[in-house]
Protein backbone atom coordinates (compact mmCIF):
# COMPACT_ATOMS: atom_id res chain seq x y z
CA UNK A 1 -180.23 8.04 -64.09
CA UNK A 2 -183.48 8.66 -65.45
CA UNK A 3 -184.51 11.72 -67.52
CA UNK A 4 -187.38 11.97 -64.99
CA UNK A 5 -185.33 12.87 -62.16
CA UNK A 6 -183.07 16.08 -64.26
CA UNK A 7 -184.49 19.60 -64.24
CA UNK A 8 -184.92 21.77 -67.05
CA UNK A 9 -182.20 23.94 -65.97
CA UNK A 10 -179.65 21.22 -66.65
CA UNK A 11 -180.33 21.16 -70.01
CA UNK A 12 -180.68 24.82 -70.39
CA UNK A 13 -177.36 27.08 -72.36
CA UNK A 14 -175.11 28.87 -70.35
CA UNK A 15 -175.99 31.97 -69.72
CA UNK A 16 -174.49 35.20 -72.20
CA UNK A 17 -171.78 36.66 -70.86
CA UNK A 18 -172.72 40.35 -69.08
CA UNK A 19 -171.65 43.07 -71.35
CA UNK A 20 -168.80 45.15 -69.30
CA UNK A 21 -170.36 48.20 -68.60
CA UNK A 22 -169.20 51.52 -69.95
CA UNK A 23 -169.03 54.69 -67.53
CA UNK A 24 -170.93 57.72 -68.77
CA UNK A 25 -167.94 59.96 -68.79
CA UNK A 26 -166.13 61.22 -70.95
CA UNK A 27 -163.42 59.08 -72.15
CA UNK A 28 -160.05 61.18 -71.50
CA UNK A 29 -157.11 59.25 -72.07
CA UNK A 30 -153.48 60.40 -72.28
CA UNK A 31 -151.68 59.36 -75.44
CA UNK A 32 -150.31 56.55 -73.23
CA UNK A 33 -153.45 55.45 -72.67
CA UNK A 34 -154.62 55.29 -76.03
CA UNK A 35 -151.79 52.68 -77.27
CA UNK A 36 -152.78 50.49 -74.37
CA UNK A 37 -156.63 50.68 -75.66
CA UNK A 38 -154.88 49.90 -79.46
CA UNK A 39 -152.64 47.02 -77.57
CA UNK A 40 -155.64 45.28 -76.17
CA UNK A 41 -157.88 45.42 -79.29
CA UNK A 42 -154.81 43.56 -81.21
CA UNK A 43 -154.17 41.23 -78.33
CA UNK A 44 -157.89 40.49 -78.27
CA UNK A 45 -158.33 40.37 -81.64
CA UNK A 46 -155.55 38.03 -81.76
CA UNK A 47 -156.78 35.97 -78.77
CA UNK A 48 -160.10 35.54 -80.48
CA UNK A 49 -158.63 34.54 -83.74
CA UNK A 50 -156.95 31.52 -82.28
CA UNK A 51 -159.56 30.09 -79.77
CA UNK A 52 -162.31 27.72 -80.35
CA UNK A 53 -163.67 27.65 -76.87
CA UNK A 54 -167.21 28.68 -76.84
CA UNK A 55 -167.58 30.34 -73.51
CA UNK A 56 -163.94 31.91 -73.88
CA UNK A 57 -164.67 32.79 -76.90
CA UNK A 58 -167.88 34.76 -76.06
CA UNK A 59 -165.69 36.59 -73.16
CA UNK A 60 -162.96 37.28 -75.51
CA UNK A 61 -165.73 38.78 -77.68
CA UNK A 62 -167.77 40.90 -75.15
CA UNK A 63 -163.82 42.35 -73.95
CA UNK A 64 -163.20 43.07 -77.66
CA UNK A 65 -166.68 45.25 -77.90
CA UNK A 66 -165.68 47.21 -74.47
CA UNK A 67 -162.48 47.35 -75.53
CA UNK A 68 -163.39 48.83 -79.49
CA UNK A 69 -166.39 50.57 -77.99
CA UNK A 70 -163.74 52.62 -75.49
CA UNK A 71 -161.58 53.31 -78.79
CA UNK A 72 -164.41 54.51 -80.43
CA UNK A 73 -165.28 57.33 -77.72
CA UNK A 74 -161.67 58.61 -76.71
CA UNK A 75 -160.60 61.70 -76.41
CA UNK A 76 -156.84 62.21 -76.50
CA UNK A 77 -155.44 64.55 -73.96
CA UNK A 78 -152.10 66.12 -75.12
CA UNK A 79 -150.26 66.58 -71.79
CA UNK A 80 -149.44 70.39 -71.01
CA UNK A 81 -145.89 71.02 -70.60
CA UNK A 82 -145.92 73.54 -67.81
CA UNK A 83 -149.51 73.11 -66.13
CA UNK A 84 -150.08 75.73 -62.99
CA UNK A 85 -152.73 73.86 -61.94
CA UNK A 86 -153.82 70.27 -61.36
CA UNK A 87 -156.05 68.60 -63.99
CA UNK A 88 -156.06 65.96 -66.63
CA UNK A 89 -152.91 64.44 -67.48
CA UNK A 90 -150.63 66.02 -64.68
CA UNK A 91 -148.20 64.12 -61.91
CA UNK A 92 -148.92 65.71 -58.97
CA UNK A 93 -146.47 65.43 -55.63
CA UNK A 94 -149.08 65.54 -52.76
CA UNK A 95 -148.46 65.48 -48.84
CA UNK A 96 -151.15 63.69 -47.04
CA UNK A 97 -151.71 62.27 -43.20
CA UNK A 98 -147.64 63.43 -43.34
CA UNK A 99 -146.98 61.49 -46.24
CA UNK A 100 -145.61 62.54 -49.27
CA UNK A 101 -147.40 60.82 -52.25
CA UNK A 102 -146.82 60.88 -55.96
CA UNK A 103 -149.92 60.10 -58.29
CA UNK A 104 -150.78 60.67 -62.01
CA UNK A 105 -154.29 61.63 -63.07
CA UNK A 106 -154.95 59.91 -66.21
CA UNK A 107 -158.11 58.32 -67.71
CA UNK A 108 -160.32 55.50 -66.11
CA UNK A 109 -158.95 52.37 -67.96
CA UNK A 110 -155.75 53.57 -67.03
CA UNK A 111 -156.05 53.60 -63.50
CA UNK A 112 -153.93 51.80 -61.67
CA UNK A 113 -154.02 53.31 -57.94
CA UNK A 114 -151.26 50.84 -56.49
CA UNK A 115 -149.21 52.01 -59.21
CA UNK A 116 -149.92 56.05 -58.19
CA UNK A 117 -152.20 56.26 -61.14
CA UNK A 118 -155.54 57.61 -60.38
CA UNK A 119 -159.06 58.23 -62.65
CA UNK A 120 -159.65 62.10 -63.53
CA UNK A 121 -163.27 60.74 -62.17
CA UNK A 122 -162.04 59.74 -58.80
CA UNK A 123 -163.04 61.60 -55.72
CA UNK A 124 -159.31 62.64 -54.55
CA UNK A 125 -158.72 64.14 -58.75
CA UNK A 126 -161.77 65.68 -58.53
CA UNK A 127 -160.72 67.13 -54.98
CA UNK A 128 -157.69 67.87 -56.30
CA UNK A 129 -158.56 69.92 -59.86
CA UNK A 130 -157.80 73.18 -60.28
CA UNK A 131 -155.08 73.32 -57.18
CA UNK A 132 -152.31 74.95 -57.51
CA UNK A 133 -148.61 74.29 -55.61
CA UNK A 134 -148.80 75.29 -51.83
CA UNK A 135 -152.66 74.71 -52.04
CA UNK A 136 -154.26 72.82 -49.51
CA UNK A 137 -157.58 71.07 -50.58
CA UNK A 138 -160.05 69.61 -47.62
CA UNK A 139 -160.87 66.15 -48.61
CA UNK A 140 -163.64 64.12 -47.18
CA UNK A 141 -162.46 60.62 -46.37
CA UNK A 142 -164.24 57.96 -44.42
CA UNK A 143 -166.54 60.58 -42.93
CA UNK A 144 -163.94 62.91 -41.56
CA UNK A 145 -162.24 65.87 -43.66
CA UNK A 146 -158.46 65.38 -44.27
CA UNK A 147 -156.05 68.09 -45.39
CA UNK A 148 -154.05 67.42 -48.84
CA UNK A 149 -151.31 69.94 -49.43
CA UNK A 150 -150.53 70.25 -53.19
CA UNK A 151 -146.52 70.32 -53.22
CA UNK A 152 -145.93 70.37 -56.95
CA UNK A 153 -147.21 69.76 -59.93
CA UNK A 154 -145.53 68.32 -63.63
CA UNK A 155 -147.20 67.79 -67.10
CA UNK A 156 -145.47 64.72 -67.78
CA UNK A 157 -147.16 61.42 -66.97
């Protein structure tokens, strides 16, 4: 084929991979948290140490930054042994729509909802801080208000 017929595009780079973004909050993380943040700098650092790929390369690269960049701004929550109320770093037993529901609060790269780990920055934590057991907490879902009752409340998580 001739060159006349290619565009300019085709023989245009790749474009640079997006930086990850980086939410404004602060970044609380439970000591948990902070050896998964060390686990995936060495696994990245590792990763990028034995590949030659360009482009996986580059996303290995921009992962390592978010990943060193979230190191670099944590703030290690110690749990509290005893907590009255909920907050940071507490395993909270919740009943909601009749269902009784166990979830952690912990910090944003640790969230894992399926897994009953929620972001302090999520709308139900933030509904939920500062309850206490036998508190119930109105909680706007899907346009209508929904009753959470706060059954108990542990510092381990």
């Amino acid at each position: 084929m001739s060159r006349a017929f290619t565009k300019e595009i085709d023989d245009a780079p790749p474009p640079p991979v997006p930086e990850r973004p980086i939410s404004a909050a602060r970044n609380l993380v439970t000591p948990n948290g902070a050896r998964q943040i060390e686990q995936m700098i060495a696994a990245l650092t590792q990763q990028t140490a034995a590949t030659s790929d360009g482009e996986v390369l580059a996303a290995l690269k921009r992962d390592l930054r978010y990943w060193q960049a979230r190191r670099a701004s944590m703030e290690i929550m110690e749990p509290v042994a005893e907590p009255e109320t909920v907050r940071f770093g507490t395993h909270v037993s919740i009943r909601r729509s009749r269902t009784v529901k166990d979830i952690r609060i912990v910090g944003e790269d640790e969230a894992d909802p399926s897994a009953g780990a929620i972001a302090w920055t999520s709308p139900l934590a933030r509904a939920l801080d500062g309850a206490a057991p036998g508190d119930t907490v109105e909680f706007e879902v899907a346009g209508r208000e929904e009753d959470i009752v706060v059954l108990s409340i542990d510092g381990t998580v």
